[in-house]
PDB file of N, CA and C in Angstrom:
ATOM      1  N   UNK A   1      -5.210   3.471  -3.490  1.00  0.00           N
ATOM      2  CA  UNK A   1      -3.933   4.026  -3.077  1.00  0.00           C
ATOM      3  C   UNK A   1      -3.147   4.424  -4.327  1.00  0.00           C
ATOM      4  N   UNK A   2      -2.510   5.379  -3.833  1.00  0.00           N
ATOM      5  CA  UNK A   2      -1.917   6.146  -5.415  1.00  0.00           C
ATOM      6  C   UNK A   2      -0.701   5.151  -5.626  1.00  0.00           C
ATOM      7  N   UNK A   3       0.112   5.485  -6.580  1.00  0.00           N
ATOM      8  CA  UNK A   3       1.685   4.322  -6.816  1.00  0.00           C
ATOM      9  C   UNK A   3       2.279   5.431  -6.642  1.00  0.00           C
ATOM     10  N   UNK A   4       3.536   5.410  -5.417  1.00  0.00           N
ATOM     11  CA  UNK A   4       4.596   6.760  -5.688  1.00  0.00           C
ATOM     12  C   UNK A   4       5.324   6.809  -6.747  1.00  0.00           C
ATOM     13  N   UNK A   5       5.314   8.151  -7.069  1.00  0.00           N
ATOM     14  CA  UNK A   5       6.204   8.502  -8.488  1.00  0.00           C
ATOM     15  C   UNK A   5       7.520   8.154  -8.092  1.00  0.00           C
ATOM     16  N   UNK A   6       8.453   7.971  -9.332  1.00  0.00           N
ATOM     17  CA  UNK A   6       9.705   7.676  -9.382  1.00  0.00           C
ATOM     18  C   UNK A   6      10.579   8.598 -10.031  1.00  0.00           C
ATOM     19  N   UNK A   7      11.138   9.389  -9.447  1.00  0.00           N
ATOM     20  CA  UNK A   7      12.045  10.391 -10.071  1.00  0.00           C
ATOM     21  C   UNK A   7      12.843  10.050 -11.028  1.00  0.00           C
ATOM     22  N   UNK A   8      12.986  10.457 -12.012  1.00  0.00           N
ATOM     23  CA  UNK A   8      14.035  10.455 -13.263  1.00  0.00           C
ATOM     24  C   UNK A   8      13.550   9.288 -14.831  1.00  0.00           C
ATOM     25  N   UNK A   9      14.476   9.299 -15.288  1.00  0.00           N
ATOM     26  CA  UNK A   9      13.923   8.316 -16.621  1.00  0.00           C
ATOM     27  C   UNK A   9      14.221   6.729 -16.128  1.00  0.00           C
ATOM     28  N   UNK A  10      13.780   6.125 -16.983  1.00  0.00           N
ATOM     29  CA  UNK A  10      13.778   4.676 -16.292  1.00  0.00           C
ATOM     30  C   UNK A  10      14.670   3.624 -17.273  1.00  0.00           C
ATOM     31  N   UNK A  11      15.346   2.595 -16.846  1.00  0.00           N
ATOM     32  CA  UNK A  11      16.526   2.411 -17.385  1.00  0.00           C
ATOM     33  C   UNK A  11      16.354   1.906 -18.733  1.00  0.00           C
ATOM     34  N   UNK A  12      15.023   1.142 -19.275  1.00  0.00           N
ATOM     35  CA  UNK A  12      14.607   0.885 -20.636  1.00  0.00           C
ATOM     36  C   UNK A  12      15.274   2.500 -21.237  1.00  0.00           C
ATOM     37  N   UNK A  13      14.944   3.656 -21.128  1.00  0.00           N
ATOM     38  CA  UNK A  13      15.558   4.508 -21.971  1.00  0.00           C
ATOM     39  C   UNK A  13      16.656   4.951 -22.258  1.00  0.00           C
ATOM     40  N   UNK A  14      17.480   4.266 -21.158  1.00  0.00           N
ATOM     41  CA  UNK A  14      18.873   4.554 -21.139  1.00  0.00           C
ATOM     42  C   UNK A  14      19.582   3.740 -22.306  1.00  0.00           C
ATOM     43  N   UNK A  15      18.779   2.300 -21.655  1.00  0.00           N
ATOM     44  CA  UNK A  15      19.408   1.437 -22.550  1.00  0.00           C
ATOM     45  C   UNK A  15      18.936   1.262 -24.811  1.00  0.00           C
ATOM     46  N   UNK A  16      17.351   2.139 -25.121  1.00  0.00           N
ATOM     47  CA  UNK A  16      17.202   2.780 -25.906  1.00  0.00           C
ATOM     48  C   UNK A  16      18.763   3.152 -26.130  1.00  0.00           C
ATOM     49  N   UNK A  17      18.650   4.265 -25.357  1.00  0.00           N
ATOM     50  CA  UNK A  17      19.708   5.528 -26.141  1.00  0.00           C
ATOM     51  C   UNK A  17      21.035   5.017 -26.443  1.00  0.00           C
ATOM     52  N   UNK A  18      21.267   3.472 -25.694  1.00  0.00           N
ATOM     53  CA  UNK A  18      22.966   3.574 -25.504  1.00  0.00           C
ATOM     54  C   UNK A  18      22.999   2.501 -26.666  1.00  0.00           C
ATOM     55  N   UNK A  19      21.687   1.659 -27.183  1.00  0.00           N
ATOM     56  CA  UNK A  19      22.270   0.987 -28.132  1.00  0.00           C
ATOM     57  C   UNK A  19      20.826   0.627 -28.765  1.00  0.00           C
ATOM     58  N   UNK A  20      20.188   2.071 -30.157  1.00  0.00           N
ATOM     59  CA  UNK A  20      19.175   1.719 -30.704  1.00  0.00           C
ATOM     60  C   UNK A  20      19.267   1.122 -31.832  1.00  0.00           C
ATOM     61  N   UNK A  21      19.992   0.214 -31.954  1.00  0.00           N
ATOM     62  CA  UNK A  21      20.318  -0.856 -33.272  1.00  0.00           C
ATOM     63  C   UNK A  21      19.951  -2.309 -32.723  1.00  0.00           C
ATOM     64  N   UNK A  22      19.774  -2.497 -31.397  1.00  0.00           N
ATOM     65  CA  UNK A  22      19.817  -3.482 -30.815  1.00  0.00           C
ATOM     66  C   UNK A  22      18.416  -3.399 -29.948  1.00  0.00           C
ATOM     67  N   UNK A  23      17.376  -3.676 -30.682  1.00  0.00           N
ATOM     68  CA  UNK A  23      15.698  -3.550 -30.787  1.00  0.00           C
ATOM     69  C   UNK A  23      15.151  -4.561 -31.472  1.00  0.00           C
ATOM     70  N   UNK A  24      14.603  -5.314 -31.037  1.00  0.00           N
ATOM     71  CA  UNK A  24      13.384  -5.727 -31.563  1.00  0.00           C
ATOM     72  C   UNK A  24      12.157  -5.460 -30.796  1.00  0.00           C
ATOM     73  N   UNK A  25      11.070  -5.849 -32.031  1.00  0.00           N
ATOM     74  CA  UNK A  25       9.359  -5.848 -31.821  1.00  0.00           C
ATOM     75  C   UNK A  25       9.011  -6.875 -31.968  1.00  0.00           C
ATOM     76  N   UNK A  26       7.980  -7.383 -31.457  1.00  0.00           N
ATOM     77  CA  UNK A  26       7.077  -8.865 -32.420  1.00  0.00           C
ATOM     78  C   UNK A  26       5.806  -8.241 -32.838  1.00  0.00           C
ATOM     79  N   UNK A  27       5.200  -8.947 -33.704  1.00  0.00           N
ATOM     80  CA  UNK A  27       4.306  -8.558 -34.302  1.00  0.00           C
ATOM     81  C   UNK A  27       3.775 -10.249 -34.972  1.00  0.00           C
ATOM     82  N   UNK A  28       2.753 -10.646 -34.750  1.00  0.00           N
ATOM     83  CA  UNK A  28       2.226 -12.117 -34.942  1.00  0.00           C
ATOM     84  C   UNK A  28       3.155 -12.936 -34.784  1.00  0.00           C
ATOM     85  N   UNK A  29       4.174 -13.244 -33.620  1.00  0.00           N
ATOM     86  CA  UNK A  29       4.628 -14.294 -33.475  1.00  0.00           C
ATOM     87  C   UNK A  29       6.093 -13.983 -33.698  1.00  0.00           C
ATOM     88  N   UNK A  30       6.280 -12.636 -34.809  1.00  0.00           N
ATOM     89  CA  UNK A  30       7.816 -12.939 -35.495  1.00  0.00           C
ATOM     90  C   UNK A  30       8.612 -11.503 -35.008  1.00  0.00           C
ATOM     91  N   UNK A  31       9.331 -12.052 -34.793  1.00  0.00           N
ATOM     92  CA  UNK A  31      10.482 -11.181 -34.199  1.00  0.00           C
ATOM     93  C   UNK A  31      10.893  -9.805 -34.910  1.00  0.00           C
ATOM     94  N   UNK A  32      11.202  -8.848 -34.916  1.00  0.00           N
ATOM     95  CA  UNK A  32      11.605  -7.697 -36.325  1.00  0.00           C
ATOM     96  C   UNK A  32      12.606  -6.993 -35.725  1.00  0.00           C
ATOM     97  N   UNK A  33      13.963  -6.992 -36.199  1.00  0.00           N
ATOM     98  CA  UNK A  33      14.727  -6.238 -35.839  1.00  0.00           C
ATOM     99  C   UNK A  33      14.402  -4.445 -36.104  1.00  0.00           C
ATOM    100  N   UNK A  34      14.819  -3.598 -35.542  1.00  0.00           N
ATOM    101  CA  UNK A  34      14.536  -2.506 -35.214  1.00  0.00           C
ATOM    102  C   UNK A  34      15.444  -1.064 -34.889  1.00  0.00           C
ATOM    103  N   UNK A  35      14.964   0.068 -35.071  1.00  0.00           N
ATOM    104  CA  UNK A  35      15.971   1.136 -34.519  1.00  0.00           C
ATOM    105  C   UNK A  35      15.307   1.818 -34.130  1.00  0.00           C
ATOM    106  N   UNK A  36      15.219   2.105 -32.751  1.00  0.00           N
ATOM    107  CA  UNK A  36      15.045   3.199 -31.633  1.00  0.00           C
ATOM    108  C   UNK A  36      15.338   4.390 -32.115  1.00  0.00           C
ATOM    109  N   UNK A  37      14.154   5.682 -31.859  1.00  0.00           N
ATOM    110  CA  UNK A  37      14.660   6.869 -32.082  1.00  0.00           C
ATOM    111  C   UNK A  37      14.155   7.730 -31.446  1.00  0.00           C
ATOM    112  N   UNK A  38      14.360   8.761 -30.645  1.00  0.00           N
ATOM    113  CA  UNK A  38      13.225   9.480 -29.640  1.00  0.00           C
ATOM    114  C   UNK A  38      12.989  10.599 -30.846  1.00  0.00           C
ATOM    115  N   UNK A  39      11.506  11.033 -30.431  1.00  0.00           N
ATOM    116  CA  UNK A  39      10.957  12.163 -30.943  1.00  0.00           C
ATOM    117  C   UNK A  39      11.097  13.329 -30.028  1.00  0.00           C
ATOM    118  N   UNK A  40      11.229  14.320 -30.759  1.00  0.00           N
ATOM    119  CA  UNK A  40      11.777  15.639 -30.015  1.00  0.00           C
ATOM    120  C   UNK A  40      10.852  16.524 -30.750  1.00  0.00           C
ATOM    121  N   UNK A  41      10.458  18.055 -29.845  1.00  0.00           N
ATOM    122  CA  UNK A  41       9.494  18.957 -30.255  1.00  0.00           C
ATOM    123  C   UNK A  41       8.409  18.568 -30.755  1.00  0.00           C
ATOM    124  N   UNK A  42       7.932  19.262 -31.788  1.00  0.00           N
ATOM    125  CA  UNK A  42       6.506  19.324 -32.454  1.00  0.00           C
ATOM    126  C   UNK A  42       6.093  17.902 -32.565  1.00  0.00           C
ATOM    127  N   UNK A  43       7.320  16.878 -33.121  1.00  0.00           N
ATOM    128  CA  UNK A  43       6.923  15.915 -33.901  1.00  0.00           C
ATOM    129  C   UNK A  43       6.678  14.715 -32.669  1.00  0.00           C
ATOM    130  N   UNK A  44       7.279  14.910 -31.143  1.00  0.00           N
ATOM    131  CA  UNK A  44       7.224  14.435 -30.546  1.00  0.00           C
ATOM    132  C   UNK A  44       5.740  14.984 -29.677  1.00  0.00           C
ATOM    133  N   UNK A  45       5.123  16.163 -29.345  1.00  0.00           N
ATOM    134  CA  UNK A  45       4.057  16.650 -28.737  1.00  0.00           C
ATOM    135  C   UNK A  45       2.960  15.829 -29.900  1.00  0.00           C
ATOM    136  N   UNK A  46       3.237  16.351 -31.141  1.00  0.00           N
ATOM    137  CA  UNK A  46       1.629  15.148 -31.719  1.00  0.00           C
ATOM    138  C   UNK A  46       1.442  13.816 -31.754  1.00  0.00           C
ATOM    139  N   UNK A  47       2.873  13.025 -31.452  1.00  0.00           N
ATOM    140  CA  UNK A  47       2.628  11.621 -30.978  1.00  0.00           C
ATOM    141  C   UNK A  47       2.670  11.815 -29.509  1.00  0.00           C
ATOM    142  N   UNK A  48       2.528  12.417 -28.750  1.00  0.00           N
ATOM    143  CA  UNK A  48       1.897  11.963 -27.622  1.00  0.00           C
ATOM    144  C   UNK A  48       0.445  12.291 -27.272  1.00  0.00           C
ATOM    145  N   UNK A  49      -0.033  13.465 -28.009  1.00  0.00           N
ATOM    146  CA  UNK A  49      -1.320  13.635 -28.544  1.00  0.00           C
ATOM    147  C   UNK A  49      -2.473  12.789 -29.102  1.00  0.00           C
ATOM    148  N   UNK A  50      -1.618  11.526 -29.698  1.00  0.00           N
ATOM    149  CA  UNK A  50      -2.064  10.580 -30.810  1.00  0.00           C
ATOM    150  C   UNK A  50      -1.943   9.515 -29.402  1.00  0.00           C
ATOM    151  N   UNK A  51      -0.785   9.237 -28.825  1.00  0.00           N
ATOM    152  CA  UNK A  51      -0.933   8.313 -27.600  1.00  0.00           C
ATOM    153  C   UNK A  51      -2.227   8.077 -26.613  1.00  0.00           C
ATOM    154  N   UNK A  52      -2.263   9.605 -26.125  1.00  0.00           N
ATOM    155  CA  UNK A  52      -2.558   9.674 -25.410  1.00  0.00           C
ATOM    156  C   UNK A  52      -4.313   9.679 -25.520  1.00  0.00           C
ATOM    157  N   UNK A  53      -4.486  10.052 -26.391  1.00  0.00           N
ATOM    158  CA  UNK A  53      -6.568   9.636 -27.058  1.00  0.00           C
ATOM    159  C   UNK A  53      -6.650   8.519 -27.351  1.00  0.00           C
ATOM    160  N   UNK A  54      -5.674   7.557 -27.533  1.00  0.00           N
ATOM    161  CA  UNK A  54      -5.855   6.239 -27.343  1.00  0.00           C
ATOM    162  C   UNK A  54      -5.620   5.108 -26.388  1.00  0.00           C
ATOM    163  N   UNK A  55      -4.820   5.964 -25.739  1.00  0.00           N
ATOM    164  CA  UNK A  55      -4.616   5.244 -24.692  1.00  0.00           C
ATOM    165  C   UNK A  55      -4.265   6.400 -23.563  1.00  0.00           C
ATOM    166  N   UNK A  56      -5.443   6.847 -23.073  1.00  0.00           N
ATOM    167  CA  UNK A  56      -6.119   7.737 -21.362  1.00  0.00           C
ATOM    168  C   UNK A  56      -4.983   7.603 -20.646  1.00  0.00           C
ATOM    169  N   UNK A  57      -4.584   6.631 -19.906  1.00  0.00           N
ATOM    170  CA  UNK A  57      -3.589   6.695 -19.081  1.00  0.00           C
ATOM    171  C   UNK A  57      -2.452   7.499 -19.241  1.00  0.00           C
ATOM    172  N   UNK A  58      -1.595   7.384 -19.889  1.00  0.00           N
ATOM    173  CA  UNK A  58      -0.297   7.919 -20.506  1.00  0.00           C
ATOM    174  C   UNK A  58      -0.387   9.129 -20.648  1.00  0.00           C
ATOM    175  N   UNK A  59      -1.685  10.225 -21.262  1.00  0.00           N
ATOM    176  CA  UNK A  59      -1.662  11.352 -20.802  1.00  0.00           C
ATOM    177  C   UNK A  59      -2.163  11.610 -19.119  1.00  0.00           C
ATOM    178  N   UNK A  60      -2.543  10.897 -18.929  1.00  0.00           N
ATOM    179  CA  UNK A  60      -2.859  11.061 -17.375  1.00  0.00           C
ATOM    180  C   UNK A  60      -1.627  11.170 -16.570  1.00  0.00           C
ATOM    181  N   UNK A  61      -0.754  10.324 -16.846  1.00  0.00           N
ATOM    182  CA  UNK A  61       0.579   9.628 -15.883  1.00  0.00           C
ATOM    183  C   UNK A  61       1.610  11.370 -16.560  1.00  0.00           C
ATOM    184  N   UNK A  62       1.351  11.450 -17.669  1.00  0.00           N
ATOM    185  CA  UNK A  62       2.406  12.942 -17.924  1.00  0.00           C
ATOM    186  C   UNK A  62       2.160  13.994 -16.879  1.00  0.00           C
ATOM    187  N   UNK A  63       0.834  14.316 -17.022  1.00  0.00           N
ATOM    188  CA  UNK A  63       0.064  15.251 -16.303  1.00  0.00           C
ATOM    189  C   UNK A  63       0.594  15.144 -14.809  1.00  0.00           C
ATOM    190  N   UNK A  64       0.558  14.055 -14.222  1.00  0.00           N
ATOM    191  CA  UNK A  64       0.881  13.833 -12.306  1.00  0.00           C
ATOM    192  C   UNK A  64       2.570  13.406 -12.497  1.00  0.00           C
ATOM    193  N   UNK A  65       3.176  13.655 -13.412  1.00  0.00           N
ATOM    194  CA  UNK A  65       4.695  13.482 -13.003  1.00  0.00           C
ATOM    195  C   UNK A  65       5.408  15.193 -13.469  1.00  0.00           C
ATOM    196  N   UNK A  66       6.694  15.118 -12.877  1.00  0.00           N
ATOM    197  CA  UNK A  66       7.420  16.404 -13.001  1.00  0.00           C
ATOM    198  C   UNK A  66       8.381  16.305 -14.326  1.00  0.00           C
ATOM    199  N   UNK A  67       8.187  15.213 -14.998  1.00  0.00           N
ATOM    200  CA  UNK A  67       9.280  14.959 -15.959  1.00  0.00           C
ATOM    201  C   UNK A  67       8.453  15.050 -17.341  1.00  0.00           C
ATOM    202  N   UNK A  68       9.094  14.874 -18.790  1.00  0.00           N
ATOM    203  CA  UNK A  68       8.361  14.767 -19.878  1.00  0.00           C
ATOM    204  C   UNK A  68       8.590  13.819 -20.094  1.00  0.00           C
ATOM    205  N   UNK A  69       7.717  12.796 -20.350  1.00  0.00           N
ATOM    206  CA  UNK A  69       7.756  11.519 -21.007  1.00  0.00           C
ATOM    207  C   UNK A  69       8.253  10.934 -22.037  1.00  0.00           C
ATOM    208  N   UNK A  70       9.629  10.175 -22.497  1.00  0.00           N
ATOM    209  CA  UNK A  70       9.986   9.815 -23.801  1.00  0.00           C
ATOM    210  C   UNK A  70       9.230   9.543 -24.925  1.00  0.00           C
ATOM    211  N   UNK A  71       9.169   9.831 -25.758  1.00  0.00           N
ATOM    212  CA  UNK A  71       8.599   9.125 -26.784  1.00  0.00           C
ATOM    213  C   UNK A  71       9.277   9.022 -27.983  1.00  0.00           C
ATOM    214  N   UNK A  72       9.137   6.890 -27.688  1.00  0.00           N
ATOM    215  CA  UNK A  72      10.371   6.318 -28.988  1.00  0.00           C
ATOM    216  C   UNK A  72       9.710   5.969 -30.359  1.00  0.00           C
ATOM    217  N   UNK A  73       9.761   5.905 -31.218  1.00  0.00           N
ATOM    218  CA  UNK A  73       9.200   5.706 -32.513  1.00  0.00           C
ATOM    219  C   UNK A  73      10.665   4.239 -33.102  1.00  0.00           C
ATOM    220  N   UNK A  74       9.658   3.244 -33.149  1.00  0.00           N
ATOM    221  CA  UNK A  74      10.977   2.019 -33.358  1.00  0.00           C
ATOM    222  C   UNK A  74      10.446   2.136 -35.428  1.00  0.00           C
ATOM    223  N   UNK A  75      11.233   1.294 -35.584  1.00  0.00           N
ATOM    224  CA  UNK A  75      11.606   1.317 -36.926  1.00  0.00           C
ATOM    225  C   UNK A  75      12.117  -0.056 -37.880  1.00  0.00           C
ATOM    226  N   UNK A  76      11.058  -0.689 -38.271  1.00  0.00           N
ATOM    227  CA  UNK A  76      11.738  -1.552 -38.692  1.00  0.00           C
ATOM    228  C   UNK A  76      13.237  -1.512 -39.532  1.00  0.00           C
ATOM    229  N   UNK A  77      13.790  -2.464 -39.138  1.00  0.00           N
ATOM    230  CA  UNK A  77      15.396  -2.447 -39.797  1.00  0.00           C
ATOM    231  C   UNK A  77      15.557  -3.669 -40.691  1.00  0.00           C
ATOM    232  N   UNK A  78      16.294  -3.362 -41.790  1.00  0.00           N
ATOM    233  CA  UNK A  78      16.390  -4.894 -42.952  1.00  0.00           C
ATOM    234  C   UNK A  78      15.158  -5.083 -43.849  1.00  0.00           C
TER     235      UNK A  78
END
């Protein structure tokens, strides 16, 4: 059975956009503060290019939705 699509962006990106100073990642255990940044145009089409040959799905899921998919590039901070 398919999963119905969900119209519009989903609130993780909202909340990205409304406060990308306030991010973390872990990475072995330890916490890393961070800054959110979306990629736009060129620089954003070859990381999803790069996503998406590594991980099948994600270009799959672009392909069957009506929207373009965010793509955030985090950043370590400090």
């Amino acid at each position: 059975m398919a999963r119905p699509r969900r119209p519009g962006t989903p609130a993780w990106y909202h909340n990205l956009r409304a406060h990308p100073d306030r991010v973390t990642f872990e990475i072995g255990g330890r916490r890393v503060p961070a800054r959110a940044e979306e990629l736009t145009g060129a620089e954003r089409e070859a990381a999803m290019r790069r996503i998406a040959a590594s991980q099948p799905r994600f270009g799959g899921y672009e392909r069957r939705t009506d929207r373009k998919l965010p793509v955030i590039r985090l950043s370590a901070r400090g």
